[in-house]
C-alpha atoms as a PDB file:
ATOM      1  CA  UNK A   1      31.080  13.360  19.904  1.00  0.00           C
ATOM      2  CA  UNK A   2      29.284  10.689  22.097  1.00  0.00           C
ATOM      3  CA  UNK A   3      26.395  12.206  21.821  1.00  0.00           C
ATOM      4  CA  UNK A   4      26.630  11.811  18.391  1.00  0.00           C
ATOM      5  CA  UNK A   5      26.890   8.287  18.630  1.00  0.00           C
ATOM      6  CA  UNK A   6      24.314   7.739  20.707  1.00  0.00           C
ATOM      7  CA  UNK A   7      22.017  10.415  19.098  1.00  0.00           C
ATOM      8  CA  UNK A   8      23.360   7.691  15.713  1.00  0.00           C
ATOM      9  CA  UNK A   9      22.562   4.605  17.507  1.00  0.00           C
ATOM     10  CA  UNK A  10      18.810   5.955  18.456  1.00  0.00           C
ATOM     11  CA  UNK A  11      18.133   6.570  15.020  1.00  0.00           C
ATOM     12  CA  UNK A  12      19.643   3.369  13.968  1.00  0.00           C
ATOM     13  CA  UNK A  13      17.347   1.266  16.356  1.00  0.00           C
ATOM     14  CA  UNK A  14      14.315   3.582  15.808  1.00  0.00           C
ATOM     15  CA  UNK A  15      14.907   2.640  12.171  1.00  0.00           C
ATOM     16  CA  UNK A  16      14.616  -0.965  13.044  1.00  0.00           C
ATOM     17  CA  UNK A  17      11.645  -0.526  15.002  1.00  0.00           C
ATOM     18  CA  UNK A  18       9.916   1.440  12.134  1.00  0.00           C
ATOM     19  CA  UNK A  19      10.756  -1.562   9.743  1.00  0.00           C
ATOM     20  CA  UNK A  20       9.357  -4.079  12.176  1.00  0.00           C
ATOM     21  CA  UNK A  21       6.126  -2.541  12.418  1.00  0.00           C
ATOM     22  CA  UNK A  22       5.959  -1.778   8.483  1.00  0.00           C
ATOM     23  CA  UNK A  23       6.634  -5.012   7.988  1.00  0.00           C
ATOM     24  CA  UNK A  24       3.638  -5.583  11.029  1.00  0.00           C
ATOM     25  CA  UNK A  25       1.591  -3.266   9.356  1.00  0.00           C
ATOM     26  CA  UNK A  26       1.599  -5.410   5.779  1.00  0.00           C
ATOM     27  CA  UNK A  27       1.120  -8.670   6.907  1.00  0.00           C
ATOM     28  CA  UNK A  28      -1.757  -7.653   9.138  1.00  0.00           C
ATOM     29  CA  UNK A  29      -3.214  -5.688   6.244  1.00  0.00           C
ATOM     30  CA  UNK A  30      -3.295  -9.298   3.788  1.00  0.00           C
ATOM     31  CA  UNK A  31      -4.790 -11.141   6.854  1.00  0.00           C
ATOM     32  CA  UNK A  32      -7.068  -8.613   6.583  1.00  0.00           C
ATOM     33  CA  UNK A  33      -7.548  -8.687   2.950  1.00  0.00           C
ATOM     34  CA  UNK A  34      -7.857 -12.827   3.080  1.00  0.00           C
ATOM     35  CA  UNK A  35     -10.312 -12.494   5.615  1.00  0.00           C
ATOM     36  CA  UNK A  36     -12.248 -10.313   4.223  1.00  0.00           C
ATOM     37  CA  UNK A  37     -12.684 -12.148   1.468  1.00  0.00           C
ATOM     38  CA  UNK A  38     -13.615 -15.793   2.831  1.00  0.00           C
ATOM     39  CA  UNK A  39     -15.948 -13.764   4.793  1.00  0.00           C
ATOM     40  CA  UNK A  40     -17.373 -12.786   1.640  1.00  0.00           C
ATOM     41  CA  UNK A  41     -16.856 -16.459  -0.379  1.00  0.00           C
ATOM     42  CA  UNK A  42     -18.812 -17.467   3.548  1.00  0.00           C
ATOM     43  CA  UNK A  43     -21.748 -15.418   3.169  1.00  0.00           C
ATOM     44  CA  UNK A  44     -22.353 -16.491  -0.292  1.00  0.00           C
ATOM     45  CA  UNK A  45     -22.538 -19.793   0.611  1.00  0.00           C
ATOM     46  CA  UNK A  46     -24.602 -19.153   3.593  1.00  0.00           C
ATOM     47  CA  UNK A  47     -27.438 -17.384   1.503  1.00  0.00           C
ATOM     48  CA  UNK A  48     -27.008 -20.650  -1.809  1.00  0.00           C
ATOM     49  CA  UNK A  49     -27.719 -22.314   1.096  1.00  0.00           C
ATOM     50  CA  UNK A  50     -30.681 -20.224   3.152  1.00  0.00           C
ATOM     51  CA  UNK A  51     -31.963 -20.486  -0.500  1.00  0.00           C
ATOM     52  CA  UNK A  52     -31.719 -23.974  -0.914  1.00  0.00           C
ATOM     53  CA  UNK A  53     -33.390 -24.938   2.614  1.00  0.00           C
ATOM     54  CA  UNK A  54     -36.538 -22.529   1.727  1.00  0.00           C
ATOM     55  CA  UNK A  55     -36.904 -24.711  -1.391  1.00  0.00           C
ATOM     56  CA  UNK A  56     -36.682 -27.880  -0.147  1.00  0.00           C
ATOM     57  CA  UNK A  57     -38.967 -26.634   2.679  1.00  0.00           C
ATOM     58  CA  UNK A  58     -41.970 -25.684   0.300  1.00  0.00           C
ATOM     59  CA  UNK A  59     -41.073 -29.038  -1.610  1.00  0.00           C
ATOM     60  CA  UNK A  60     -41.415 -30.850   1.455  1.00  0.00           C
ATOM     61  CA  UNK A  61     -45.206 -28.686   2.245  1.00  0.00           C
ATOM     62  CA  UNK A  62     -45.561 -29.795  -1.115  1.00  0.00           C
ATOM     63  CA  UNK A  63     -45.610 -33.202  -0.833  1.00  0.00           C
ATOM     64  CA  UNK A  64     -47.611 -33.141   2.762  1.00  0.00           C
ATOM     65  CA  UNK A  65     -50.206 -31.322   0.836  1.00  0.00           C
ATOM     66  CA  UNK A  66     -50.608 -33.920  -1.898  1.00  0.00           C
ATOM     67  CA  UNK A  67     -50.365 -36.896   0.968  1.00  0.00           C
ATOM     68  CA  UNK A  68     -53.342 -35.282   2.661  1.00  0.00           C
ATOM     69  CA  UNK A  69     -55.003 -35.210  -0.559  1.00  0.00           C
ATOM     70  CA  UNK A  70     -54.577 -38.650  -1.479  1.00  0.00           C
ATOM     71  CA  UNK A  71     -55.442 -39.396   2.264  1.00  0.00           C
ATOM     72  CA  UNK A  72     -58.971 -37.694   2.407  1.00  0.00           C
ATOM     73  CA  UNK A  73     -59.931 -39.415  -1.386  1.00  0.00           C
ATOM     74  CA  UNK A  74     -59.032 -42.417  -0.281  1.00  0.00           C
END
């Protein structure tokens, strides 16, 4: 009989252990899932803004190359 108990009292705390790490196992896999997706939302934003730059970079050649121009006919 007391192994019984203590074969019941294993099982019992194994249990526990098995819920703890369930419980583990979900709340890691929603960090997961959040970062996963501000790592997407973060890349989107980083290539808006990749985008943007180039633009205001030719904008900017843009307006050197009509200085220059307005330079050499003055």
């Amino acid at each position: 009989m007391p192994q019984t108990a203590a074969a019941l009292t294993d099982l019992v705390d194994i249990s526990g252990r098995l819920d703890r790490l369930l419980d583990i196992v979900h709340r890691l896999s929603e960090e997961n899932r959040s970062l996963r997706t501000s790592q997407e939302q973060l890349n989107a934003e980083r290539q808006s803004l990749l985008v943007k730059n180039e633009q205001a970079r030719s904008r900017v050649e843009a307006m050197i190359v009509r200085l220059r121009s307005l330079e050499n006919n003055a």
